[in-house]
N, C-alpha and C. Protein backbone atom coordinates (compact mmCIF):
# COMPACT_ATOMS: atom_id res chain seq x y z
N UNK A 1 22.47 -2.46 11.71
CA UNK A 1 21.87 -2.62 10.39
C UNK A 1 21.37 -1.28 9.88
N UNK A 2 20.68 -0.59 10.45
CA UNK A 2 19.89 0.80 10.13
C UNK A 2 21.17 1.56 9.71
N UNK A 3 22.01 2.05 10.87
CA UNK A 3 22.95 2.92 10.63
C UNK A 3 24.51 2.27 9.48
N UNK A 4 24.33 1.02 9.08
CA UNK A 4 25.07 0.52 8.06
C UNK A 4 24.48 0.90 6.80
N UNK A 5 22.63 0.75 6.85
CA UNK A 5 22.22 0.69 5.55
C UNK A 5 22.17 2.47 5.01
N UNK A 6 21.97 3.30 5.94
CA UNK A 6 21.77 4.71 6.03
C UNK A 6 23.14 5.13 5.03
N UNK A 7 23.95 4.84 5.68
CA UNK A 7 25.53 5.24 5.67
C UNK A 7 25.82 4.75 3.67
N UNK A 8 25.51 3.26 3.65
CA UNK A 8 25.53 3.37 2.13
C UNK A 8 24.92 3.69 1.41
N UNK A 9 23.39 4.51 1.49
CA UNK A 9 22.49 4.83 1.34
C UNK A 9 22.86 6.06 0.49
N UNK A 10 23.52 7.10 1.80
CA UNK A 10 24.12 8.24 1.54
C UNK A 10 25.47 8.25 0.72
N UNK A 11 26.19 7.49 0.55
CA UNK A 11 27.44 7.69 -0.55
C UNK A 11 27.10 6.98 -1.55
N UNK A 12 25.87 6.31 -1.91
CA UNK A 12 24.94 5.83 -3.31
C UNK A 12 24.74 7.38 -3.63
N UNK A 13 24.05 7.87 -3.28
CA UNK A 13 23.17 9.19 -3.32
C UNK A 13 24.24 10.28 -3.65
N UNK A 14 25.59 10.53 -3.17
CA UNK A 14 26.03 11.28 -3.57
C UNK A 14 27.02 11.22 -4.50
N UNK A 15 27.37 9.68 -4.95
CA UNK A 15 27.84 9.14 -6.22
C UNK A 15 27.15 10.00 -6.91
N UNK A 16 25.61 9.35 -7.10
CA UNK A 16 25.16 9.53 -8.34
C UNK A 16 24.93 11.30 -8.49
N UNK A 17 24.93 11.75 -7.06
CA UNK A 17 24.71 13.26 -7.51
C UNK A 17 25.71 13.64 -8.21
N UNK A 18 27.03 13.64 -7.88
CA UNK A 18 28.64 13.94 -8.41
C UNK A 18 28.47 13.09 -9.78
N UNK A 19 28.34 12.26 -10.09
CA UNK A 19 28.18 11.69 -11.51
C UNK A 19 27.15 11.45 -12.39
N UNK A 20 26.33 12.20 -12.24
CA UNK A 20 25.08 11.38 -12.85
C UNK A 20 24.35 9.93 -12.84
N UNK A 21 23.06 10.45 -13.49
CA UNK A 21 22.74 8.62 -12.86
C UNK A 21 22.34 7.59 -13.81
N UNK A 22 23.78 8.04 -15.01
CA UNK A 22 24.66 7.45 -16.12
C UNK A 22 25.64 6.87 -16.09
N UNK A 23 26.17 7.22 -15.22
CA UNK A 23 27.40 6.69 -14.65
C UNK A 23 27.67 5.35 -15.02
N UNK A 24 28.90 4.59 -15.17
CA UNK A 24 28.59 3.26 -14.99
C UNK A 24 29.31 2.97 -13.54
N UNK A 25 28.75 1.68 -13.63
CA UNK A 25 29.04 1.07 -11.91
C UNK A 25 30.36 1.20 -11.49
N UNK A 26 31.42 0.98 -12.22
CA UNK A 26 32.43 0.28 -12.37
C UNK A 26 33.40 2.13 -11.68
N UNK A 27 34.00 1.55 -10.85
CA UNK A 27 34.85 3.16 -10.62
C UNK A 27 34.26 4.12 -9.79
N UNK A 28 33.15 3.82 -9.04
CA UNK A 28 32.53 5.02 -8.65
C UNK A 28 33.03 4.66 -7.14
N UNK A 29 33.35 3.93 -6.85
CA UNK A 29 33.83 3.42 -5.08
C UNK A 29 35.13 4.39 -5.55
N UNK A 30 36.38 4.10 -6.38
CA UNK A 30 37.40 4.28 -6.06
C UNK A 30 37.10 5.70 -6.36
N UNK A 31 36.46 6.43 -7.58
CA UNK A 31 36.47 7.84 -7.64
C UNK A 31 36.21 8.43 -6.06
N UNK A 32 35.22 8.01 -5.16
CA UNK A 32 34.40 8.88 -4.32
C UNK A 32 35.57 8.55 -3.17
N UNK A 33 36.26 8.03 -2.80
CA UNK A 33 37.29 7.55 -2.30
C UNK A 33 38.38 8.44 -2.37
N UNK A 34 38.88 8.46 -3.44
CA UNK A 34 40.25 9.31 -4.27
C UNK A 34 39.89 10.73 -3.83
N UNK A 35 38.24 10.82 -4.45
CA UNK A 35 37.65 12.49 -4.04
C UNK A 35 37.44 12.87 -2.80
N UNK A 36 37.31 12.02 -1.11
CA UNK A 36 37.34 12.12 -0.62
C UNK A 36 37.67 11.41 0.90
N UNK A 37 38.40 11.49 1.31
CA UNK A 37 39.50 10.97 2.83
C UNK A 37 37.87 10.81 3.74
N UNK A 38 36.83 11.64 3.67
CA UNK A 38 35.82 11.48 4.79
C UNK A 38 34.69 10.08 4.29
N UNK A 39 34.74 10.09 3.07
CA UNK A 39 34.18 9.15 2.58
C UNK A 39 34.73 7.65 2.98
N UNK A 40 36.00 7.53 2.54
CA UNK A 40 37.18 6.42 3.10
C UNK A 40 36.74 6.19 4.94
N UNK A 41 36.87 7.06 5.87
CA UNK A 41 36.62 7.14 7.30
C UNK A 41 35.11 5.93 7.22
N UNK A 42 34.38 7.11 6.38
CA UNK A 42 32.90 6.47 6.67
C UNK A 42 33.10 5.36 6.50
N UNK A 43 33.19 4.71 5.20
CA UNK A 43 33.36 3.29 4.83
C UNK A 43 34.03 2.37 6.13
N UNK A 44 34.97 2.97 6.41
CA UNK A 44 36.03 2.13 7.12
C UNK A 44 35.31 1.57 8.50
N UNK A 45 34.31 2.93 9.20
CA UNK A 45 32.98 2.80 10.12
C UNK A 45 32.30 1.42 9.75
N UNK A 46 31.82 2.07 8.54
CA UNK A 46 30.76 1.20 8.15
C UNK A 46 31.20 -0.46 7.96
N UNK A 47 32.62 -0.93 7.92
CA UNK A 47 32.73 -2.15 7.36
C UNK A 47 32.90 -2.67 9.20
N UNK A 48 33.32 -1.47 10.42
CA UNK A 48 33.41 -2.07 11.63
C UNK A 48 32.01 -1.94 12.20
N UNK A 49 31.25 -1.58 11.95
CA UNK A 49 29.72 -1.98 12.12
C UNK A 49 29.44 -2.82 11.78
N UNK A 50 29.45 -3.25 10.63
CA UNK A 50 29.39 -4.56 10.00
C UNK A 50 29.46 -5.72 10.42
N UNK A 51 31.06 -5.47 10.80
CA UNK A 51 31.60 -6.95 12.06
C UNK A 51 31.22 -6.77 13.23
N UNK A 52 30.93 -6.12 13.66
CA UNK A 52 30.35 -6.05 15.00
C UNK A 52 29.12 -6.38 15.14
N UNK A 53 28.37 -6.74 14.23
CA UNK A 53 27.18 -6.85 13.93
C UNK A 53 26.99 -8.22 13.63
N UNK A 54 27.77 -8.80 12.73
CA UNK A 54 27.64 -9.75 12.34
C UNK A 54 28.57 -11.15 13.16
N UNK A 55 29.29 -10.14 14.48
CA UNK A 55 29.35 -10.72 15.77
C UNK A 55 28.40 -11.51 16.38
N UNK A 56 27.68 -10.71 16.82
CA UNK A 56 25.90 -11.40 17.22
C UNK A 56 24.94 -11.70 16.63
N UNK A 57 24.56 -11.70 15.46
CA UNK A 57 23.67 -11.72 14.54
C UNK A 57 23.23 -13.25 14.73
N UNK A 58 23.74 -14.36 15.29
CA UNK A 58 23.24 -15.66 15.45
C UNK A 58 22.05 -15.98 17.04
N UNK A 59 22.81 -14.60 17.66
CA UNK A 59 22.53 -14.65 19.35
C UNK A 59 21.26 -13.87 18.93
N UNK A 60 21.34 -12.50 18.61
CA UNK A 60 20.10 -11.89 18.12
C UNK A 60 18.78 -12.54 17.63
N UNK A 61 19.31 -13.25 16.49
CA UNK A 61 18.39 -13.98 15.73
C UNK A 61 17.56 -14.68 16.25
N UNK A 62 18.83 -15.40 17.02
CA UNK A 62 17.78 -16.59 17.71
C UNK A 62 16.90 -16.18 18.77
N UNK A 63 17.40 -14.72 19.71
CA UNK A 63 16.39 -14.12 20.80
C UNK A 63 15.23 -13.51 19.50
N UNK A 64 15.18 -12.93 18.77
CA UNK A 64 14.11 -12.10 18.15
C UNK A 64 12.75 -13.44 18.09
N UNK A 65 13.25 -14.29 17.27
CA UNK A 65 12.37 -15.73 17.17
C UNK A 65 12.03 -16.08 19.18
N UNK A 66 12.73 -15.95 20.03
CA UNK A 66 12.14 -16.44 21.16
C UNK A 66 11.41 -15.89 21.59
N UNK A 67 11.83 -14.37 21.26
CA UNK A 67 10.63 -13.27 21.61
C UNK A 67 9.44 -13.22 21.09
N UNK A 68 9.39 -13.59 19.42
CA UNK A 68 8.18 -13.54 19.02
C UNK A 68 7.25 -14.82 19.63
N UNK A 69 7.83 -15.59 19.37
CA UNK A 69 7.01 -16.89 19.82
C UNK A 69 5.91 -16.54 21.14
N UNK A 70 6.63 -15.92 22.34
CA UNK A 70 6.12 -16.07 23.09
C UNK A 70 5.02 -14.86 23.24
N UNK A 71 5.59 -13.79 22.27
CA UNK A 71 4.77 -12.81 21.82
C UNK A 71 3.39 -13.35 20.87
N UNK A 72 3.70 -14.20 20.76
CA UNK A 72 2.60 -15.05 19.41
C UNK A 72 1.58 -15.62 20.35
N UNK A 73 2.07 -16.48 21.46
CA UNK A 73 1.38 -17.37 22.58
C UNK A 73 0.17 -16.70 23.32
N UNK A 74 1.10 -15.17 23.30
CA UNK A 74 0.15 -13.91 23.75
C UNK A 74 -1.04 -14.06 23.19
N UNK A 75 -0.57 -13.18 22.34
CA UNK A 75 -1.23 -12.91 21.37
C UNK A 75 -2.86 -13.37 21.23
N UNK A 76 -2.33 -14.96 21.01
CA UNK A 76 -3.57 -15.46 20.84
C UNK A 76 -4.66 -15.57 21.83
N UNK A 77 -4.46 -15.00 23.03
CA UNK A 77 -5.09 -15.71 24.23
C UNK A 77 -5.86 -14.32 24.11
N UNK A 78 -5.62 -13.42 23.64
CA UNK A 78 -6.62 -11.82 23.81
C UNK A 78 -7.58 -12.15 22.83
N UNK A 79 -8.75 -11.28 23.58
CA UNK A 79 -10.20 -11.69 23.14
C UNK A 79 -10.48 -10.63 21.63
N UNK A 80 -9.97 -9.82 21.86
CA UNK A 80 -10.12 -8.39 20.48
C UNK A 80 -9.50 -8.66 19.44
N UNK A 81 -8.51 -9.59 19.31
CA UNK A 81 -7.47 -10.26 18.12
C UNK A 81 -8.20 -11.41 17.45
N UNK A 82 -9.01 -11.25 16.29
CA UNK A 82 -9.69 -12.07 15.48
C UNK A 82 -8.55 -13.11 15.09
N UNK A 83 -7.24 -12.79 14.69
CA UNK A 83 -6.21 -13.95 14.13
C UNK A 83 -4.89 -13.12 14.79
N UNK A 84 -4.10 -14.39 14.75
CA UNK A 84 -2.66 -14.10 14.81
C UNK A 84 -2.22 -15.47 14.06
N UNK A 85 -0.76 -14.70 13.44
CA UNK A 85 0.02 -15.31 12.35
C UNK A 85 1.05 -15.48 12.82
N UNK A 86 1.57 -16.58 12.81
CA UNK A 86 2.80 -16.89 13.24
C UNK A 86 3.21 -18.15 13.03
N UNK A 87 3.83 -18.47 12.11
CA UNK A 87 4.74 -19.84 11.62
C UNK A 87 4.25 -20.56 12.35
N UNK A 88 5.01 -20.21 13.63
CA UNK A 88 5.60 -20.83 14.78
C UNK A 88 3.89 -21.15 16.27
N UNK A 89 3.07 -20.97 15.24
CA UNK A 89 1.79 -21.37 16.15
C UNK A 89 1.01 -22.46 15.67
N UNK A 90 0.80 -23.70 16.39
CA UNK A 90 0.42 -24.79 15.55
C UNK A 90 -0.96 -24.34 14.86
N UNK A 91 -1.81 -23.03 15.12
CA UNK A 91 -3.02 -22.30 14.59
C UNK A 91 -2.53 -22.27 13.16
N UNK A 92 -1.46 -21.83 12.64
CA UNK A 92 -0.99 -21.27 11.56
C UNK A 92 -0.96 -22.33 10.46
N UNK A 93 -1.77 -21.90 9.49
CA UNK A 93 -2.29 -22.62 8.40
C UNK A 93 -1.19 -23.08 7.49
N UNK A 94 -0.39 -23.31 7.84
CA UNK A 94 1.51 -23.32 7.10
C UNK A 94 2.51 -24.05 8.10
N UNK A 95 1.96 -24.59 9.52
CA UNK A 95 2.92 -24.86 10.62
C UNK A 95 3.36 -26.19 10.16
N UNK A 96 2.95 -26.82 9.53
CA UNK A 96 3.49 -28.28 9.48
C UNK A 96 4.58 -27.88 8.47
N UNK A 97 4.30 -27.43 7.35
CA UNK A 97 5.46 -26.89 6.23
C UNK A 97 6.33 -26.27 6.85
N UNK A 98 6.20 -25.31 8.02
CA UNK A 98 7.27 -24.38 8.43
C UNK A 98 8.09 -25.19 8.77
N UNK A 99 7.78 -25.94 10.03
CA UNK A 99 8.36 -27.05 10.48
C UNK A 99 9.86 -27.92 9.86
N UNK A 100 9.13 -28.28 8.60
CA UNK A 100 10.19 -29.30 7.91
C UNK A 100 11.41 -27.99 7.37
N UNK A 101 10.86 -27.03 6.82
CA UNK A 101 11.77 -26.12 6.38
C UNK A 101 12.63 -25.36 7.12
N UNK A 102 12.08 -24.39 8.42
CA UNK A 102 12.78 -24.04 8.69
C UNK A 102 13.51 -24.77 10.42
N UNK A 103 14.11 -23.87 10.75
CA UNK A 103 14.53 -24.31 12.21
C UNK A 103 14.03 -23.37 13.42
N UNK A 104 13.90 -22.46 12.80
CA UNK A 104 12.68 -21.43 13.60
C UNK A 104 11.96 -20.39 13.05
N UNK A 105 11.01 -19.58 13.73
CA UNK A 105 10.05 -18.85 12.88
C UNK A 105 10.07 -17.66 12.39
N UNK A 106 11.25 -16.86 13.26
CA UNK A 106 11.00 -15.50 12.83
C UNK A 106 10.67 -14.53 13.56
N UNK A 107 10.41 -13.13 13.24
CA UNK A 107 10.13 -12.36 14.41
C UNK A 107 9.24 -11.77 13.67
N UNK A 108 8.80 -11.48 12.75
CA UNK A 108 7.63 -10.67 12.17
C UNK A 108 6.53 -11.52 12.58
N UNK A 109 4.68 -11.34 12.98
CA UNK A 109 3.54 -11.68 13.48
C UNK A 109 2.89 -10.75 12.80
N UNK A 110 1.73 -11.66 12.45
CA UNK A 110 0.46 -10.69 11.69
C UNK A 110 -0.73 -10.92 13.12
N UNK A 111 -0.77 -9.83 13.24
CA UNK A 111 -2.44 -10.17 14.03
C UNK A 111 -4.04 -9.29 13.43
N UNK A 112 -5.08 -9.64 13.77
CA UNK A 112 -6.11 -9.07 12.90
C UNK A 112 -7.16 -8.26 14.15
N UNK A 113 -7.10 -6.83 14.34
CA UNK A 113 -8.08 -6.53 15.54
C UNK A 113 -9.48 -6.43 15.17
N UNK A 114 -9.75 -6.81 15.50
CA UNK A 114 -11.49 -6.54 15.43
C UNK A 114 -11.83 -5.08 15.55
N UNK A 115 -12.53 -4.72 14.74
CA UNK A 115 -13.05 -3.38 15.01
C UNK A 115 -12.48 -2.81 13.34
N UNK A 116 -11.30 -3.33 12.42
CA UNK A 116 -11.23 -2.52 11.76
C UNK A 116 -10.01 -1.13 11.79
N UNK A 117 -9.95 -0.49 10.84
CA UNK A 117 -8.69 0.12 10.51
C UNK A 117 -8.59 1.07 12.17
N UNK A 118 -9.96 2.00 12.71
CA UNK A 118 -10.24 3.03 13.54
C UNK A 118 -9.72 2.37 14.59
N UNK A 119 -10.02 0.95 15.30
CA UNK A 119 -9.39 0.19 16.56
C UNK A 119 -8.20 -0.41 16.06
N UNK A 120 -7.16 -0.75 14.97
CA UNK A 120 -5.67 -0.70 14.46
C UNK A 120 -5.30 0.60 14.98
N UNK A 121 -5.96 1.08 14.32
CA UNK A 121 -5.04 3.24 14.52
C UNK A 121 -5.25 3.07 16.37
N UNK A 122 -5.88 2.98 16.34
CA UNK A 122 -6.38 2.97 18.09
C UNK A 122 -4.92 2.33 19.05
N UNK A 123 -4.98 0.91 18.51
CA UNK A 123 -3.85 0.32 18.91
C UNK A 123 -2.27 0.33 18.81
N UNK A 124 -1.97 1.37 17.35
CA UNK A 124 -0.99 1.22 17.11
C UNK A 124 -0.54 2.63 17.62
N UNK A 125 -1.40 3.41 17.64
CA UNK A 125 -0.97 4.76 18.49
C UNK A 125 -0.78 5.09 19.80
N UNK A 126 -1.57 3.72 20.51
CA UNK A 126 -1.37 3.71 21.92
C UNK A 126 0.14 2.64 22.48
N UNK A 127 0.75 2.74 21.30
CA UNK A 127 2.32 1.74 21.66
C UNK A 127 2.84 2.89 22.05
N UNK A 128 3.51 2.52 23.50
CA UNK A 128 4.96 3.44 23.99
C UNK A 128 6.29 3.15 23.82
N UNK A 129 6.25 1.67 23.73
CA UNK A 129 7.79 0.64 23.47
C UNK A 129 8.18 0.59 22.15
N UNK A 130 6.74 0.44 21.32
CA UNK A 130 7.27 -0.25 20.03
C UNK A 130 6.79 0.80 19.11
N UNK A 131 7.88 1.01 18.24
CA UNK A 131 7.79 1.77 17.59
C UNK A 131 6.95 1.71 16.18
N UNK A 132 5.75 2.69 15.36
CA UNK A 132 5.63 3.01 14.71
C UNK A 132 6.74 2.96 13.46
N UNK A 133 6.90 2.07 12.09
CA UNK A 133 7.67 2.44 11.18
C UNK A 133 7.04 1.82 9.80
N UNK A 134 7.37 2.10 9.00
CA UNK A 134 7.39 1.18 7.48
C UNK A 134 8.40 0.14 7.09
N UNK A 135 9.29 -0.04 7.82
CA UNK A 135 10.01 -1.07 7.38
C UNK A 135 10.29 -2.04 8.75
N UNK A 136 10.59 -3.17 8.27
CA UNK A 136 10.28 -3.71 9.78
C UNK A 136 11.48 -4.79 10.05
N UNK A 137 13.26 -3.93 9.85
CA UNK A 137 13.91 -4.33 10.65
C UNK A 137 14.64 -3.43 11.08
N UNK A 138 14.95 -4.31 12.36
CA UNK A 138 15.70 -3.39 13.83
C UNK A 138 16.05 -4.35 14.66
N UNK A 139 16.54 -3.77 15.87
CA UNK A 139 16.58 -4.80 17.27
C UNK A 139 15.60 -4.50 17.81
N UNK A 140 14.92 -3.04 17.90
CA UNK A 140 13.56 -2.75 18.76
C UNK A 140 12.75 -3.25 17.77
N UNK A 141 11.78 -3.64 18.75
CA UNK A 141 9.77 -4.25 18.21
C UNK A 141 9.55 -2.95 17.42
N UNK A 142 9.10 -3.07 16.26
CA UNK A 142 8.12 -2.35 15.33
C UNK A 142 6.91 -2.90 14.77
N UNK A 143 5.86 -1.86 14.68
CA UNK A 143 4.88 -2.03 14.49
C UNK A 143 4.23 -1.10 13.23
N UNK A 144 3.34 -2.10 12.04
CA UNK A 144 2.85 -1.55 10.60
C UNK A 144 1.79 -2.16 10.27
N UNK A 145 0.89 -0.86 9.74
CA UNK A 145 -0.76 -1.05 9.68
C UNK A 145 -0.22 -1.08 7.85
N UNK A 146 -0.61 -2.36 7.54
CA UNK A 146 0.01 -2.53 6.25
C UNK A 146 -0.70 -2.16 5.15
N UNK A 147 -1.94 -2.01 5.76
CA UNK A 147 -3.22 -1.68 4.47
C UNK A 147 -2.67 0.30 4.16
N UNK A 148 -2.00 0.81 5.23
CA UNK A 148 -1.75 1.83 4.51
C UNK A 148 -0.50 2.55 4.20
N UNK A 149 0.79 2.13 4.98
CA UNK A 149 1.92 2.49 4.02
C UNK A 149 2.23 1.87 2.94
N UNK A 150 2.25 0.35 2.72
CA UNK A 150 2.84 -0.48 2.25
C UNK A 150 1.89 -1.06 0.95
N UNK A 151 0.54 -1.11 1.51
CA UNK A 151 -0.40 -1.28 0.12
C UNK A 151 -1.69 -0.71 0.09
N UNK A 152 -1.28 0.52 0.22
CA UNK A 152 -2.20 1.77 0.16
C UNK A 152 -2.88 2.01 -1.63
N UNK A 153 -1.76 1.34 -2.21
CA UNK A 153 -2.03 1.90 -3.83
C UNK A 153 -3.04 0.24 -4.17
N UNK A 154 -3.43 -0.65 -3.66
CA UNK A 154 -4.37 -2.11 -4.17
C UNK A 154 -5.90 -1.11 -3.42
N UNK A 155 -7.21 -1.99 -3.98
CA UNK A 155 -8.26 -2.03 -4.00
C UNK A 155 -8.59 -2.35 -2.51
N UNK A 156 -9.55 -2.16 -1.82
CA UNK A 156 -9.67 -3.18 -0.25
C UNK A 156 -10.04 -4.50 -0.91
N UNK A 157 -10.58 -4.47 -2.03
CA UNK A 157 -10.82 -5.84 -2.78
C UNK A 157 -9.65 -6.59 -2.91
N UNK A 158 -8.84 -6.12 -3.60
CA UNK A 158 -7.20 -6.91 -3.61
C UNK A 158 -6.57 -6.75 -2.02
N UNK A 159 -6.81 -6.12 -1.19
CA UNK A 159 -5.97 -6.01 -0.15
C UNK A 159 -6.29 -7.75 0.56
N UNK A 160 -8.49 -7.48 0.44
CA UNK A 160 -8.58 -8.40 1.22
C UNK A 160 -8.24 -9.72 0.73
N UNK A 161 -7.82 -10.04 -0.97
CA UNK A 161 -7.58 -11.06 -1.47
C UNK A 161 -6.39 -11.62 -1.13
N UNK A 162 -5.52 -10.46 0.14
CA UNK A 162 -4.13 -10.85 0.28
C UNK A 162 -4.00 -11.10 1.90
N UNK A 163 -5.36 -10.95 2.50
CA UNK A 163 -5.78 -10.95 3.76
C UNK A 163 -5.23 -9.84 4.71
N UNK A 164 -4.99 -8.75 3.81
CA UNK A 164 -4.29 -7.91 4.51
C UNK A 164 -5.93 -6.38 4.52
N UNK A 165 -6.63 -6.57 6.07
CA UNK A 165 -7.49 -6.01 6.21
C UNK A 165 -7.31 -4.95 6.49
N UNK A 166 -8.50 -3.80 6.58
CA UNK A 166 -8.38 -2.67 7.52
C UNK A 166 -7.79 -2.81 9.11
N UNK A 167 -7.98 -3.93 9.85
CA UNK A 167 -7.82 -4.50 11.21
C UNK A 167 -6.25 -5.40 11.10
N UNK A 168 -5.88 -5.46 10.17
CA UNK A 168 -4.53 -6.43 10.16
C UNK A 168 -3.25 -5.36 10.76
N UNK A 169 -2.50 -6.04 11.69
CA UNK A 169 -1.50 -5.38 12.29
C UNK A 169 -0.25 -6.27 12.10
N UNK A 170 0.65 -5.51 11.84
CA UNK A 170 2.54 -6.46 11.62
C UNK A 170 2.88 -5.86 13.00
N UNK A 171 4.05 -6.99 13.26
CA UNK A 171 4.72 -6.65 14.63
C UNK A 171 6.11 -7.45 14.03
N UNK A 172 6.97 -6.22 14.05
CA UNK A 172 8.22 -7.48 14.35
C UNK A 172 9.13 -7.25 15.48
N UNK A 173 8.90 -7.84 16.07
CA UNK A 173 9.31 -8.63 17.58
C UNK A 173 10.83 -8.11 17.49
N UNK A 174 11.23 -7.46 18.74
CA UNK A 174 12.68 -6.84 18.80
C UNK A 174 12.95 -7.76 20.09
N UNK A 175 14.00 -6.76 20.28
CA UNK A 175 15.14 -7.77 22.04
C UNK A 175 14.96 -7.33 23.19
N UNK A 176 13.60 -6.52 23.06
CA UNK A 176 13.41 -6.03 24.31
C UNK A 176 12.60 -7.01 25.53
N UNK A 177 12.77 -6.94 26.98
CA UNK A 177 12.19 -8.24 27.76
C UNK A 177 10.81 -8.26 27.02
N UNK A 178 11.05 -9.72 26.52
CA UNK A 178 8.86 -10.05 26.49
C UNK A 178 8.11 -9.26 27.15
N UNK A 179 8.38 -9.45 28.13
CA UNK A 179 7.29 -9.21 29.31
C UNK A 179 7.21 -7.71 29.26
N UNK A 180 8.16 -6.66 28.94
CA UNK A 180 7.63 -5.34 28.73
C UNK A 180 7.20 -5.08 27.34
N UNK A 181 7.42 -6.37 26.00
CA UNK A 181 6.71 -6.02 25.23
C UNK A 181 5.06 -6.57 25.10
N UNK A 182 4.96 -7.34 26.10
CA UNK A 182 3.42 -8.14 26.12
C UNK A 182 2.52 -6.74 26.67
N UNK A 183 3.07 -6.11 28.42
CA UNK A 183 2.85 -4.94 29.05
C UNK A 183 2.57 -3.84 27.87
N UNK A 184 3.27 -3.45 27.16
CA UNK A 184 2.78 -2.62 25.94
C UNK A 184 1.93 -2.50 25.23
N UNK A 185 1.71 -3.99 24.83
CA UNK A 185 0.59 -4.54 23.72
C UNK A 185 -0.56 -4.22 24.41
N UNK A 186 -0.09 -4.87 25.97
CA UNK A 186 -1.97 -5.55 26.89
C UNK A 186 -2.66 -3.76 26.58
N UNK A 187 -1.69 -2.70 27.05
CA UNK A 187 -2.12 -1.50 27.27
C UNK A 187 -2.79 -0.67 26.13
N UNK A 188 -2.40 -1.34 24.98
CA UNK A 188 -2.49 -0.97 23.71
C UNK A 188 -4.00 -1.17 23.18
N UNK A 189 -3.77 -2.80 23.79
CA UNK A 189 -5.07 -3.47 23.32
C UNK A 189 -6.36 -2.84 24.11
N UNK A 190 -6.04 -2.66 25.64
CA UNK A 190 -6.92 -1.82 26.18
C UNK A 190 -7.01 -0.66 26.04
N UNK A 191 -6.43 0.15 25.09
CA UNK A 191 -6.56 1.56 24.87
C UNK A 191 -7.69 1.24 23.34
N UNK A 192 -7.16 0.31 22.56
CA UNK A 192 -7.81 0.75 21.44
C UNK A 192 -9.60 0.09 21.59
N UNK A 193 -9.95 -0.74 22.45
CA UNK A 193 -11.05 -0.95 23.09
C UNK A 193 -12.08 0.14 23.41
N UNK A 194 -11.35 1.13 24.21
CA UNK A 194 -12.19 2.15 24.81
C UNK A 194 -12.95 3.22 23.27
């Protein structure tokens, strides 16, 4: 997914540099194509990434959701985690609705640390597995302190109207064993403690 979305990312970007960003839509695949044999290669990459991807994408799916779940189960049992969010936890103020709608929950988890943005930073800097990012898909676990990439520009007044605190943490749950992503967290959680 990353290296599919990158890839069209970059021949968007250099459309519009080569044509302006007047252009109309219509013609700019076959121009950049015609103009270039390396462009054609890439594409041709990019459409066997694609299928290869969309090979497993049912097997994936369904491990990311098994992972979180049990990542969620965690979750809740630690004493420093004021909330955890998760569809898929009968805690979750939405579980009966999830239920009828979907068929499973997902891999993104909100949890809330106590202590505030200083024990978040605490926690999210002491991850070795899971990576630090702003966007939160992958196959690896990522992790986003949302009050400041993502809605850095709202009030803490509007943040908190969206329950998104100084202490609120995103996780979205990748394919790596549970058990070395729970090991990560526990270490995490005991780092941002001290």
């Amino acid at each position: 997914h990353r290296d599919l979305h990158l890839s069209i990312r970059r021949q968007r970007q250099m459309c519009i540099r080569d044509r302006g960003p007047g252009h109309p839509l219509e013609g700019r695949l076959h121009d950049m194509v015609r103009a270039s044999p390396v462009l054609l290669l890439d594409m041709q990459v990019d459409a066997r990434v694609l299928r290869k991807g969309l090979e497993t994408l049912e097997l994936r799916v369904r491990q990311h959701c098994r992972n979180a779940r049990e990542i969620a189960d965690f979750l809740e049992g630690q004493s420093c985690i004021s909330k955890v969010l998760y569809p898929g936890l009968e805690s979750h103020p939405h579980h009966t609705l999830a239920k009828k709608q979907k068929t499973d929950f997902g891999r993104v988890l909100t949890i809330e640390i106590e202590g505030g943005k200083e024990q978040a930073y605490r926690f999210v800097n002491a991850l070795s597995l899971i990576d630090i990012a702003n966007n939160l898909g992958d196959t690896k676990s990522l992790v986003t302190h949302p009050a400041t990439p993502t809605h850095q520009r709202l009030s803490p007044a509007e943040r908190a109207g969206l329950g998104i605190t100084d202490g609120v943490v995103r996780i979205s749950v990748g394919l790596e064993d549970p058990e070395d992503i729970k090991e990560d967290i526990a270490a995490a959680l005991h780092a941002a403690r001290v």
